[in-house]
C-alpha atoms as a PDB file:
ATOM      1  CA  UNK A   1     -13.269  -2.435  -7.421  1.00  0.00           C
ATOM      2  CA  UNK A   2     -11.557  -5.113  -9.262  1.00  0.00           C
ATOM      3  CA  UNK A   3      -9.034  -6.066 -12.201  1.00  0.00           C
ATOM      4  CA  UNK A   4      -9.700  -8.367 -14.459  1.00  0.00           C
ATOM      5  CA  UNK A   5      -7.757  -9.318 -17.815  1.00  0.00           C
ATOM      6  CA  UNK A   6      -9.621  -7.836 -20.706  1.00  0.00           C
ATOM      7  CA  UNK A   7     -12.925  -9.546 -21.503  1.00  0.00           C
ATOM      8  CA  UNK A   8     -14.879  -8.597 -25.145  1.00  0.00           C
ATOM      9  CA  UNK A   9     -18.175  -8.487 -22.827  1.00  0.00           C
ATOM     10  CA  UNK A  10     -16.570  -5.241 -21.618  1.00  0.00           C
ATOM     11  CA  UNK A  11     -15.294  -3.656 -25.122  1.00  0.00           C
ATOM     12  CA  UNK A  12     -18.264  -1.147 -25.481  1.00  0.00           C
ATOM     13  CA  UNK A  13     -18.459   0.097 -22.009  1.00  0.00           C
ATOM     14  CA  UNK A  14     -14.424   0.229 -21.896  1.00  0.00           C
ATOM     15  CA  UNK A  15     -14.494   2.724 -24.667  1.00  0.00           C
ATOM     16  CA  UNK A  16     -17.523   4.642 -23.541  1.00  0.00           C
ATOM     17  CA  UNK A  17     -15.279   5.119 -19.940  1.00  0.00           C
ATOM     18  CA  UNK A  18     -12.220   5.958 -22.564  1.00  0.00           C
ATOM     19  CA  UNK A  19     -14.183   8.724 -24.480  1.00  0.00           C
ATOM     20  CA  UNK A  20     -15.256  10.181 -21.184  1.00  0.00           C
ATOM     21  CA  UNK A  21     -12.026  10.508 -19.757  1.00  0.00           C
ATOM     22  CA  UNK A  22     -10.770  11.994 -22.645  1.00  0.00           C
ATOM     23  CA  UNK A  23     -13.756  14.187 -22.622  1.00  0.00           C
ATOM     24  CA  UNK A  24     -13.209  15.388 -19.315  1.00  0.00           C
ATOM     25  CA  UNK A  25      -9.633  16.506 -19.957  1.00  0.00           C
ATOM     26  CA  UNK A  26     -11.232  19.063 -22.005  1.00  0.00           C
ATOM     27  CA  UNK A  27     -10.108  16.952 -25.512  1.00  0.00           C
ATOM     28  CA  UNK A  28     -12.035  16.143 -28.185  1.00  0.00           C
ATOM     29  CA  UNK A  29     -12.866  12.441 -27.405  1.00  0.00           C
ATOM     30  CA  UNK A  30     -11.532  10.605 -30.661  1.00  0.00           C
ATOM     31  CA  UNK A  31     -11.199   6.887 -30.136  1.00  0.00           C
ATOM     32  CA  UNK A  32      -8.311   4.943 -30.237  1.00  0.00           C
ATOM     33  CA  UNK A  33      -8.597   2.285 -33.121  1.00  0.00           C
ATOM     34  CA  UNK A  34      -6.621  -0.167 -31.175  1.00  0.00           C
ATOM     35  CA  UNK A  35      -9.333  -0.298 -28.793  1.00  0.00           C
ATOM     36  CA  UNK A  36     -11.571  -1.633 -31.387  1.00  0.00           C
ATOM     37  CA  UNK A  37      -9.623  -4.904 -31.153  1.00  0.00           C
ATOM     38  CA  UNK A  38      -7.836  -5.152 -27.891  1.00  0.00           C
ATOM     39  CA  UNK A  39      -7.421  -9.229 -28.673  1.00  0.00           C
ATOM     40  CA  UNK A  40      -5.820  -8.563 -32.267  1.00  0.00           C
ATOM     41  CA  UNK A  41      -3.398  -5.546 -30.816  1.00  0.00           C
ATOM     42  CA  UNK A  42      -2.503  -7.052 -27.779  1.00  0.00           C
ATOM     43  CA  UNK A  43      -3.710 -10.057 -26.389  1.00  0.00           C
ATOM     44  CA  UNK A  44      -2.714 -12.552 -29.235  1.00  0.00           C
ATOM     45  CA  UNK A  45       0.548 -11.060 -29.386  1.00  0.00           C
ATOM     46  CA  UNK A  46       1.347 -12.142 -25.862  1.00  0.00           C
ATOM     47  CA  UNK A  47       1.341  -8.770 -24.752  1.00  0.00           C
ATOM     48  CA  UNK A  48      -1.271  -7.596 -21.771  1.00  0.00           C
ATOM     49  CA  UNK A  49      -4.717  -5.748 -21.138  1.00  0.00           C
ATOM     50  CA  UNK A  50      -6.729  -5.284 -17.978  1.00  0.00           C
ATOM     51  CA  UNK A  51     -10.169  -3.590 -17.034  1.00  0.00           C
ATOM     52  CA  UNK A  52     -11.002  -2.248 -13.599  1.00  0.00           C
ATOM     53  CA  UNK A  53     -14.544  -3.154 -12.800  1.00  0.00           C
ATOM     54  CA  UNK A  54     -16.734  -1.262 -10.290  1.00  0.00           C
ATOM     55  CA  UNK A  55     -19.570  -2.904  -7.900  1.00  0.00           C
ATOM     56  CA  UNK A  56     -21.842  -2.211 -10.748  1.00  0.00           C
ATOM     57  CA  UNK A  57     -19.520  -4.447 -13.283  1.00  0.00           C
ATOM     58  CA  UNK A  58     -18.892  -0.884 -14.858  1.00  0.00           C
ATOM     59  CA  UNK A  59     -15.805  -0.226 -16.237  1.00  0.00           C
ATOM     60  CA  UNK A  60     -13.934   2.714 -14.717  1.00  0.00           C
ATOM     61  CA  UNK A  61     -10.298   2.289 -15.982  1.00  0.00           C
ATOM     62  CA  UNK A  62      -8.035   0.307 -18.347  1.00  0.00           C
ATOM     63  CA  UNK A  63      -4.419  -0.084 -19.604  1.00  0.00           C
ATOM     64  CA  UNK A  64      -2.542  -2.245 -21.032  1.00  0.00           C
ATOM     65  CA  UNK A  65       0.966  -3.048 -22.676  1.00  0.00           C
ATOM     66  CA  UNK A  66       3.185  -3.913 -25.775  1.00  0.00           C
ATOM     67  CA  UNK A  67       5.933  -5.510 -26.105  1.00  0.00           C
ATOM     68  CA  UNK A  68       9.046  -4.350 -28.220  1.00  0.00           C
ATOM     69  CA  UNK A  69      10.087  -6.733 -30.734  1.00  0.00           C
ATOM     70  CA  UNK A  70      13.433  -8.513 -30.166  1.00  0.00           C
ATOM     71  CA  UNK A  71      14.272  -6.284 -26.451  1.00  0.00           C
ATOM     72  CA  UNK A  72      13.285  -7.040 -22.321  1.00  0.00           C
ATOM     73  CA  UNK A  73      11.367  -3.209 -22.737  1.00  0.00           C
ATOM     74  CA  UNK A  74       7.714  -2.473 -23.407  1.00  0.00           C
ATOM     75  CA  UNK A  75       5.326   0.461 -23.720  1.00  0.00           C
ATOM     76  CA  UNK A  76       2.162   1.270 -21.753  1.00  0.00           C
ATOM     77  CA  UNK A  77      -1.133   1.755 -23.127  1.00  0.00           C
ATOM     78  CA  UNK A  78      -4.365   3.143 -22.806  1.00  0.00           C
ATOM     79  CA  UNK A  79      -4.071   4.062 -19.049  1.00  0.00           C
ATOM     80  CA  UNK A  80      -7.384   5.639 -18.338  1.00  0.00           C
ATOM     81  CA  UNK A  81      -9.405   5.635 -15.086  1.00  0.00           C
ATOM     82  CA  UNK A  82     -13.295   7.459 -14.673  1.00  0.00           C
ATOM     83  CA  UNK A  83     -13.286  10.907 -14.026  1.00  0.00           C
ATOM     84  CA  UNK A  84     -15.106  10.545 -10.790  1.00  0.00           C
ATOM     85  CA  UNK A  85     -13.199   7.550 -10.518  1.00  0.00           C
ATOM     86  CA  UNK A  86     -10.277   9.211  -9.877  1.00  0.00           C
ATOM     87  CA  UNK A  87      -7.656   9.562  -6.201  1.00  0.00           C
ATOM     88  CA  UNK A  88      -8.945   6.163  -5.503  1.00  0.00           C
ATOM     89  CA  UNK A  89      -6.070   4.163  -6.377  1.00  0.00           C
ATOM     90  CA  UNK A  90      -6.923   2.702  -9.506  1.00  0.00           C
ATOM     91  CA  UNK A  91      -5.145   4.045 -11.835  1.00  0.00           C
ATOM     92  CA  UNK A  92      -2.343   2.800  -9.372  1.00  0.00           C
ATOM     93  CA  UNK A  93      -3.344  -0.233  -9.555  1.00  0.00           C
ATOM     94  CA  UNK A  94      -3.996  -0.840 -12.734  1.00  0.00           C
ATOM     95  CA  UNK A  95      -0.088   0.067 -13.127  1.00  0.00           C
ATOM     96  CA  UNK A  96       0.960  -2.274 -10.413  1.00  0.00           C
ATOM     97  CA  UNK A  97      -0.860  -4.975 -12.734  1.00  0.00           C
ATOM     98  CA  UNK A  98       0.676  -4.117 -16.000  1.00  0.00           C
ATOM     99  CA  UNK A  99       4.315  -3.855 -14.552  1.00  0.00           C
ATOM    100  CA  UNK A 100       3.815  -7.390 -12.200  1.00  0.00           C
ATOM    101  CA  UNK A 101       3.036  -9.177 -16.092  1.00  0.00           C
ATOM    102  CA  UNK A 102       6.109  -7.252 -17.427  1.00  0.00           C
ATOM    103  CA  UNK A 103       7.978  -8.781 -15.210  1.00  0.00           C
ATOM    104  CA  UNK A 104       6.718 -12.292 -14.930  1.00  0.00           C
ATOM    105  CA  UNK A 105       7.338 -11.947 -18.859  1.00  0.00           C
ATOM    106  CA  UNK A 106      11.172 -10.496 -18.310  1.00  0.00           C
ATOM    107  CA  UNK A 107       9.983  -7.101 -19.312  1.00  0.00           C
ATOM    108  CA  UNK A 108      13.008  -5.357 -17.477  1.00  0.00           C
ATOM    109  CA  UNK A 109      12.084  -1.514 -18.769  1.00  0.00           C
ATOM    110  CA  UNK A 110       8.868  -0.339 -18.881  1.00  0.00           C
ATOM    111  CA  UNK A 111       8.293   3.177 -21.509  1.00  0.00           C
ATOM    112  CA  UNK A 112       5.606   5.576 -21.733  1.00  0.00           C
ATOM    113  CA  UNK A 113       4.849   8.211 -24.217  1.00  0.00           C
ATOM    114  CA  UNK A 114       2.609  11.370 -22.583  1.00  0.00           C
ATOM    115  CA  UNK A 115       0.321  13.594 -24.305  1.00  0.00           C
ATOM    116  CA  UNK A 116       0.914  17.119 -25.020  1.00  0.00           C
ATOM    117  CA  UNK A 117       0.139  19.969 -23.745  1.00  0.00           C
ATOM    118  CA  UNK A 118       1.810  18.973 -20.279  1.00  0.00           C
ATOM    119  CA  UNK A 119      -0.689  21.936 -19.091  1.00  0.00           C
ATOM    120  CA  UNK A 120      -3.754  19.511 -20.616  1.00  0.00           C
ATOM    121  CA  UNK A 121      -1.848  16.213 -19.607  1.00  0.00           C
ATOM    122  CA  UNK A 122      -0.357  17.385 -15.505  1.00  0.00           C
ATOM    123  CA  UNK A 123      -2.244  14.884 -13.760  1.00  0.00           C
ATOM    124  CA  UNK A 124      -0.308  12.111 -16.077  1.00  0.00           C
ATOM    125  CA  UNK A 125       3.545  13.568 -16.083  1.00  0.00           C
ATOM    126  CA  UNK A 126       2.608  13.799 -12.218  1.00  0.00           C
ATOM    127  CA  UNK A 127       1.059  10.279 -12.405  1.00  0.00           C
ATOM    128  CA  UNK A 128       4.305   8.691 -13.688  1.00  0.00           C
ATOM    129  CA  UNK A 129       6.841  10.865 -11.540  1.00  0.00           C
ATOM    130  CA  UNK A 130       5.335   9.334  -8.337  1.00  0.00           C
ATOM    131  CA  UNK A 131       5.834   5.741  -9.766  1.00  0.00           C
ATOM    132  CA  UNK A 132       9.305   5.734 -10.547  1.00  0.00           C
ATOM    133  CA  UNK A 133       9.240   7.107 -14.148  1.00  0.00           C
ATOM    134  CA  UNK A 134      11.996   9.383 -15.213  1.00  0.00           C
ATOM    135  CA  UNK A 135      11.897  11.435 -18.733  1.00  0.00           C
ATOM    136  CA  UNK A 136      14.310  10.725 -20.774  1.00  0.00           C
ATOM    137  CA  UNK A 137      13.108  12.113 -24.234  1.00  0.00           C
ATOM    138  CA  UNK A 138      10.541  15.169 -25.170  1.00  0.00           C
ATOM    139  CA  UNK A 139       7.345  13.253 -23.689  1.00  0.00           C
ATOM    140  CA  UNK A 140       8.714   9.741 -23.635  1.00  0.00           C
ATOM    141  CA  UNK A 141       9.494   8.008 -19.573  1.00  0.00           C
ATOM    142  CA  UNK A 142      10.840   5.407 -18.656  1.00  0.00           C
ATOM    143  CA  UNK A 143      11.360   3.203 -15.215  1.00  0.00           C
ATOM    144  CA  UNK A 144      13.408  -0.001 -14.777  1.00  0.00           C
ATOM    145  CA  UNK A 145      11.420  -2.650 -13.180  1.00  0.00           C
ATOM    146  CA  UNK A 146      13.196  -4.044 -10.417  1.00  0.00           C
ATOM    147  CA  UNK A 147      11.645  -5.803  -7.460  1.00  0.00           C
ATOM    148  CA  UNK A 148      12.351  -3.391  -4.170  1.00  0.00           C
ATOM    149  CA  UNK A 149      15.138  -1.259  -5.401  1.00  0.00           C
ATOM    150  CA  UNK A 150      17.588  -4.274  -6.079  1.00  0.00           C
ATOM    151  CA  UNK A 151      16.378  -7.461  -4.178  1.00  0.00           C
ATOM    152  CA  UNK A 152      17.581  -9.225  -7.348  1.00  0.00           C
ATOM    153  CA  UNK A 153      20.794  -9.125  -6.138  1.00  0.00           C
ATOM    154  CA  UNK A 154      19.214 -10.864  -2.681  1.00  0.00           C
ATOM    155  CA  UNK A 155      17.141 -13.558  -4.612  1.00  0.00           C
ATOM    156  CA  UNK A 156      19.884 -14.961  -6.377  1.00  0.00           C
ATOM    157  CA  UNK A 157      21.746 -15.122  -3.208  1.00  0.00           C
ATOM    158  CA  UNK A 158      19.206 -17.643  -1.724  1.00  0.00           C
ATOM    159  CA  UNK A 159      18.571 -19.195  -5.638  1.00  0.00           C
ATOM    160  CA  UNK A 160      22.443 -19.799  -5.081  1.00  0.00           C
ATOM    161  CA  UNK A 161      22.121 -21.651  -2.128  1.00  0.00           C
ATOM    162  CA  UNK A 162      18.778 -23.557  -2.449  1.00  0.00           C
ATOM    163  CA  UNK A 163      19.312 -24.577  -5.724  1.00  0.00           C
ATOM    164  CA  UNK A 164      21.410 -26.975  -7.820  1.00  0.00           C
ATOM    165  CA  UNK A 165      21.478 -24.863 -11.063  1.00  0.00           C
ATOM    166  CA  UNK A 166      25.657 -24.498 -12.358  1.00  0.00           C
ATOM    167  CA  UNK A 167      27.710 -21.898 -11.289  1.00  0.00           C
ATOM    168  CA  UNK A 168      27.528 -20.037 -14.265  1.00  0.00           C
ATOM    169  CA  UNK A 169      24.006 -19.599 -14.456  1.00  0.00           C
ATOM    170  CA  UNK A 170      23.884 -17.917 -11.062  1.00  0.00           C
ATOM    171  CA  UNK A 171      26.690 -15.561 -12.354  1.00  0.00           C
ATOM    172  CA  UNK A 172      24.584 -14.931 -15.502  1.00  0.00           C
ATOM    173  CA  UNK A 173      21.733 -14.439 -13.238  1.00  0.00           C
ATOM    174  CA  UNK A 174      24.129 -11.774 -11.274  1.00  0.00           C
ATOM    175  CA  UNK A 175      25.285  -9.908 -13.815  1.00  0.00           C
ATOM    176  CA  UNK A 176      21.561  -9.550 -15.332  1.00  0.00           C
ATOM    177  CA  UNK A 177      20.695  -8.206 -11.449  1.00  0.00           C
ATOM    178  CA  UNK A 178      23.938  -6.009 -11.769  1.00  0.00           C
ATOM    179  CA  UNK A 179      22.759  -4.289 -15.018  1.00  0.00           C
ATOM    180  CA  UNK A 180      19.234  -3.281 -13.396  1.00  0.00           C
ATOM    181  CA  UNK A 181      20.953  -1.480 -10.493  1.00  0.00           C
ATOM    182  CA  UNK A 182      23.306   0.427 -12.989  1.00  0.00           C
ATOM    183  CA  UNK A 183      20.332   1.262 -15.039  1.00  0.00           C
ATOM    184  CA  UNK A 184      18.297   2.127 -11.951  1.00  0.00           C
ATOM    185  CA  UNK A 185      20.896   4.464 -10.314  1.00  0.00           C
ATOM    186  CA  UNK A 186      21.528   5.962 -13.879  1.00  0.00           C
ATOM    187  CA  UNK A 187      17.549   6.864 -14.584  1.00  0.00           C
ATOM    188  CA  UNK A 188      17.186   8.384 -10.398  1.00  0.00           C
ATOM    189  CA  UNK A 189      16.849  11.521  -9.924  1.00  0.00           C
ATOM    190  CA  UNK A 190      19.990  14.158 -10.166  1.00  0.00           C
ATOM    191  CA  UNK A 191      20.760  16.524  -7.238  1.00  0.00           C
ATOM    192  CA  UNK A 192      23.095  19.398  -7.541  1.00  0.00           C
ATOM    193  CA  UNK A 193      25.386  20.570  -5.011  1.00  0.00           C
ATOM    194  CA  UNK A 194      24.509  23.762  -5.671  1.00  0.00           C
ATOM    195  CA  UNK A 195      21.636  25.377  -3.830  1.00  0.00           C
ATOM    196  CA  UNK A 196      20.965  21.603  -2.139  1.00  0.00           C
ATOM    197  CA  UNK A 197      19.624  22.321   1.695  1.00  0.00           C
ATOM    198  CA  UNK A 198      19.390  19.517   4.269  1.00  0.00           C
ATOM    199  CA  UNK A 199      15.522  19.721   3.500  1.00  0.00           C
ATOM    200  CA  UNK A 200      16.253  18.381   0.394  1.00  0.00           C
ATOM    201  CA  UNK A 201      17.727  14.935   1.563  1.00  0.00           C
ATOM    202  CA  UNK A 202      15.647  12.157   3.589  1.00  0.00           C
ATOM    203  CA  UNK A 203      17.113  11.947   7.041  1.00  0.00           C
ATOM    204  CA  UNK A 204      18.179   8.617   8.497  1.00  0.00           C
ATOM    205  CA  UNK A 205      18.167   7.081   4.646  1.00  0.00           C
ATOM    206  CA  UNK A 206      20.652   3.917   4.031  1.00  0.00           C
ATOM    207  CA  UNK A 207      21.585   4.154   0.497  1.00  0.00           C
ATOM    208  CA  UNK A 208      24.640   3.634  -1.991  1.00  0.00           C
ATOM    209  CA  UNK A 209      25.231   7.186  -3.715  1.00  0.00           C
ATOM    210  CA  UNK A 210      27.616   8.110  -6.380  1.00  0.00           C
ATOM    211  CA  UNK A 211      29.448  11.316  -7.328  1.00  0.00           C
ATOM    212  CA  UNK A 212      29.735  12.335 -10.861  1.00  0.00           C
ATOM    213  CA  UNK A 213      31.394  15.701 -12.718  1.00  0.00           C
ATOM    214  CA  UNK A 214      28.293  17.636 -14.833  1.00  0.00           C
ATOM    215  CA  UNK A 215      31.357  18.328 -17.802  1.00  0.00           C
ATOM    216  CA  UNK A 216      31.737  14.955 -18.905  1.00  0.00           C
ATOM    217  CA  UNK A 217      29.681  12.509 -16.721  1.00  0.00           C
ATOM    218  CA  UNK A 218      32.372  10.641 -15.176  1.00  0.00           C
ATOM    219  CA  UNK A 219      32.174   9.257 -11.786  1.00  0.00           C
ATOM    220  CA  UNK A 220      34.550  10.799  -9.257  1.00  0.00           C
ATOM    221  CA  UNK A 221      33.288   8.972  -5.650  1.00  0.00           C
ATOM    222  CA  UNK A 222      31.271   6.172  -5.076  1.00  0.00           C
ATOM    223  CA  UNK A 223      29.960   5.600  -0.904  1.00  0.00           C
ATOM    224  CA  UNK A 224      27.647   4.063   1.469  1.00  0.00           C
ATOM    225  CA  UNK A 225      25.537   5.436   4.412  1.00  0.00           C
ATOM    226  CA  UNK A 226      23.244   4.968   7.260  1.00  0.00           C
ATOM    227  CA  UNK A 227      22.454   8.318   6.817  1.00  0.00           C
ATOM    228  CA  UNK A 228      21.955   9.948   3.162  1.00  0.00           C
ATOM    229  CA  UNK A 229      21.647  13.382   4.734  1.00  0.00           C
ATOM    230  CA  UNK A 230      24.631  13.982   7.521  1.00  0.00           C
ATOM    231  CA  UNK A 231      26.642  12.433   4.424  1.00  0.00           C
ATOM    232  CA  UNK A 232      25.864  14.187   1.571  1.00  0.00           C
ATOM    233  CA  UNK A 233      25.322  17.822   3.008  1.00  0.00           C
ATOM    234  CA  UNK A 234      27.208  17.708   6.407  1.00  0.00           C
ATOM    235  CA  UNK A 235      29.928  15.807   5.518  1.00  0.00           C
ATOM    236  CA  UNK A 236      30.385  15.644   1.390  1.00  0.00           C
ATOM    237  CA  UNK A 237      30.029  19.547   0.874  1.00  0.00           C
ATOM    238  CA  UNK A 238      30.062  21.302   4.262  1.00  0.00           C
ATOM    239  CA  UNK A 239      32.745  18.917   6.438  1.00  0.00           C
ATOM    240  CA  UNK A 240      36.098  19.406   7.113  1.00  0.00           C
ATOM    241  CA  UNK A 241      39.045  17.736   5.799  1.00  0.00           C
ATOM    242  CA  UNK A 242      38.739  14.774   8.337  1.00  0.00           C
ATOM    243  CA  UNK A 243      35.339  13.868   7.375  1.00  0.00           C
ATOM    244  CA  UNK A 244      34.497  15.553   4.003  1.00  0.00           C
ATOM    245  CA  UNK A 245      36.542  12.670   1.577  1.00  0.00           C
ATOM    246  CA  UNK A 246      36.069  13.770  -2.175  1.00  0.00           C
ATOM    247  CA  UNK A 247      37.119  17.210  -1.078  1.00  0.00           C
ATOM    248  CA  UNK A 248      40.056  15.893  -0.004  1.00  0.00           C
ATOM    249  CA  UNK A 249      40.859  13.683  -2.557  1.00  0.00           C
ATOM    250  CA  UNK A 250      40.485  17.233  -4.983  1.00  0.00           C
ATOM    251  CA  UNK A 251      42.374  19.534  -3.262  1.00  0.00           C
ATOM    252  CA  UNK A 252      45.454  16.777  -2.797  1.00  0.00           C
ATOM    253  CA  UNK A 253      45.149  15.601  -6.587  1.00  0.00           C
ATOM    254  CA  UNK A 254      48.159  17.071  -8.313  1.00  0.00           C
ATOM    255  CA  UNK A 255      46.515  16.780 -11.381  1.00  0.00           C
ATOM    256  CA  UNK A 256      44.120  19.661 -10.741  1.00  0.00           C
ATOM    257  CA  UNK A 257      45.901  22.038  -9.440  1.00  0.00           C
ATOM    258  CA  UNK A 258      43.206  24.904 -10.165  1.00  0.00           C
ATOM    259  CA  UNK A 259      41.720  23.021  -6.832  1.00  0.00           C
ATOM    260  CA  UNK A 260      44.436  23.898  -4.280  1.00  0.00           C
ATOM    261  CA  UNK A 261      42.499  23.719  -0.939  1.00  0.00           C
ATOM    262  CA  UNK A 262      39.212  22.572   0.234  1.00  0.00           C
ATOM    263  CA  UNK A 263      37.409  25.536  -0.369  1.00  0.00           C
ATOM    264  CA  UNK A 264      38.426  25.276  -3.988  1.00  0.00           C
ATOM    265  CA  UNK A 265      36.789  21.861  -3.636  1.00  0.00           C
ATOM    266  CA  UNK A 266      33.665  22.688  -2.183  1.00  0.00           C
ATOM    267  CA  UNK A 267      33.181  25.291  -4.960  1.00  0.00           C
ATOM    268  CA  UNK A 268      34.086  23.107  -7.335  1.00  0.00           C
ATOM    269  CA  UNK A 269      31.159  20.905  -5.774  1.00  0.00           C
ATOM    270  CA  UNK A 270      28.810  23.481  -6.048  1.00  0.00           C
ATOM    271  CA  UNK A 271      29.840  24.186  -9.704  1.00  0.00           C
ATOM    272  CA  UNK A 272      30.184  20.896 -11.576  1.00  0.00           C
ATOM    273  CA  UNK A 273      29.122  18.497  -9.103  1.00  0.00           C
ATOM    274  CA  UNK A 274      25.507  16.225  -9.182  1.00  0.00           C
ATOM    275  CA  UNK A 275      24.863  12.952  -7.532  1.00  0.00           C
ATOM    276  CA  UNK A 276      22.007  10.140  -7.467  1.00  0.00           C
ATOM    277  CA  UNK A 277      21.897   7.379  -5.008  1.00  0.00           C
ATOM    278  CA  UNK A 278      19.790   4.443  -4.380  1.00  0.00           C
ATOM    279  CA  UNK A 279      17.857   3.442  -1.049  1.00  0.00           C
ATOM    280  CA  UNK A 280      19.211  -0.248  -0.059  1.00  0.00           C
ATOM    281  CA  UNK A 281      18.490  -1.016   3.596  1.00  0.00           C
ATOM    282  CA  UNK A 282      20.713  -4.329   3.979  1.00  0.00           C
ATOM    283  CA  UNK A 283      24.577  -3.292   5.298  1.00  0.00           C
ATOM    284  CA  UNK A 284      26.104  -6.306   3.303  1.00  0.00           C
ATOM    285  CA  UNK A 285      24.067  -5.564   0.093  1.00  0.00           C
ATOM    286  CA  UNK A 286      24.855  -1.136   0.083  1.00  0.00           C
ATOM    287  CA  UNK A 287      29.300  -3.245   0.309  1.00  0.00           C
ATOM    288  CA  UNK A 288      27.662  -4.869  -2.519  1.00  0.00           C
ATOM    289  CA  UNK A 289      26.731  -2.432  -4.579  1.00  0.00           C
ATOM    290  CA  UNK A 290      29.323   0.363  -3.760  1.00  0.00           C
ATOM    291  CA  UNK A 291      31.811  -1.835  -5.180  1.00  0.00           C
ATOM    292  CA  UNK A 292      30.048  -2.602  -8.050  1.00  0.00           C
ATOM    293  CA  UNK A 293      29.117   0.490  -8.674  1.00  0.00           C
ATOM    294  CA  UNK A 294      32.739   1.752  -8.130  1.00  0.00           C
ATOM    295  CA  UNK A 295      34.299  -0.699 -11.083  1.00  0.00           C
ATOM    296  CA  UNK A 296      31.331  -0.112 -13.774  1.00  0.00           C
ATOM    297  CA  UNK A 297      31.507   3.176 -13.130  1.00  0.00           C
ATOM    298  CA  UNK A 298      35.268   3.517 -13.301  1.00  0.00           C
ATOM    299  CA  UNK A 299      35.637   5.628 -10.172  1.00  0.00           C
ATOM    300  CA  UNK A 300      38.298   8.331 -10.512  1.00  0.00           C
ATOM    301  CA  UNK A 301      38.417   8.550  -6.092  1.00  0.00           C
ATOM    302  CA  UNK A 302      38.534   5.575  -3.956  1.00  0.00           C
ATOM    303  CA  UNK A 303      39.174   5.165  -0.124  1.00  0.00           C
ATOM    304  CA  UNK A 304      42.240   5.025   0.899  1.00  0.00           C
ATOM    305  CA  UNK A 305      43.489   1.302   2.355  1.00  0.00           C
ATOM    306  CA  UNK A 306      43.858   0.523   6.108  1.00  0.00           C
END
């Protein structure tokens, strides 16, 4: 198998693969008129469109992407992949493809809009889930593209040192890197305190994880770990006093006093607590972010100073 940019060779066996997918969903196979003139709708537009060739030069997938006017976002198109094609990793990699170009362009948020009924459409929602895409709307996902959960943050570093470009183009450059890690801890998934079992939590994970109260959103602890886990469930809603720190911080807060002692807190937790977190392997990059997470977020708890 191979990708190739869109080719007009290919335009009449690309929509015979299309109407067969669709076909094999069970849909009536209408065609897409955009397909008609992939060059027109996409290509001379700047925007993007790939084929995925077999060994036969058959084509057994497609997608592509459009730009949206004026923003660093764009919308994917006209994923498809063969029937028996499929669970071989092309439709994977036809993704990979589209989202590499969206980010050699600056694309910085990529969109999707999913079929209905998700009974007819699983195999997509599922598709999208296991690449990073979040729902954010009735059918439409999104993901922030970011290159290995933050290494933005790590590239300008080195661009910083290696380079002789001013001082405040490297902060621009920063706080460009800084607004992909809010939007990418903002679109991860939610967990609740309540009901949450160690099962539920990767052991051993490094990560930067913030706190936030389901009533209003606001962000009551920002932290760092080695271990996402012991942190969260052993220490955040099951610990002590001397190890569980947002409890703490409730049940001595003056200002609530419907939280008098830790139990109050860890029920409180349970009841209007969720939190998200982001992997980040690098010790000095999770300092990094916890502080910047801490001042965008406007943290209402912070450690105490030694």
């Amino acid at each position: 198998m191979k990708i190739i940019p869109y080719d007009a060779r290919y335009r009449d066996d690309m929509i015979f693969m299309v109407l067969q997918a669709k076909d094999a969903l069970g849909r009536v196979p209408r065609l897409n008129e955009d397909l008609l003139d992939v060059p027109g709708n996409y290509l001379d537009r700047g925007d993007g469109f790939w084929l995925a060739l077999d060994e036969r030069d058959r084509v057994i997938g497609c997608v592509g992407f459009s730009r949206i006017p004026g923003t660093e976002e764009a919308f994917l198109h006209r994923l498809y992949v063969k029937a028996a094609e499929k669970r071989k990793g092309i439709g994977s990699a036809l993704l990979e493809t589209a989202e590499e170009e969206m980010q050699r362009q600056g694309i910085r948020l990529s969109r999707v809009h999913l079929g209905e009924p998700r009974e007819q459409w699983f195999e997509s929602y599922a598709f999208y889930a296991k690449h990073g895409y979040r729902e954010y709307a009735e059918r439409y996902w999104k993901k922030v593209l970011a290159e290995d959960a933050c290494n933005n943050i790590r590239t300008n570093q080195k661009t910083e040192k290696t380079t002789e470009a001013s001082p405040m183009r490297a902060y621009s450059e920063r706080l460009s890197a800084a607004q992909t890690i809010i939007e990418k801890l903002l679109d991860s998934k939610k967990f609740s305190f309540d009901g949450l079992k160690p099962s539920d939590l990767e052991d051993g994970l490094h990560v930067v994880y913030a706190i936030f109260d389901k009533a209003d959103g606001s962000c009551l602890y920002v932290g760092r770990t080695k271990n996402l886990r012991q942190r969260l469930y052993t220490n955040h809603l099951m610990g002590p006093k001397s190890n569980a720190r947002l409890k703490k911080y409730l049940a001595e807060d003056e200002a609530r006093p419907d939280i008098p002692t830790m139990e109050a807190a860890k029920i409180f937790l349970k009841d209007r607590c969720y939190f998200q977190y982001l992997p980040i392997q690098e010790m000095r990059e999770r300092g990094q972010i916890e502080g910047l997470l801490s001042y965008i977020l406007n943290v209402q708890y912070i450690h105490e100073e030694h």
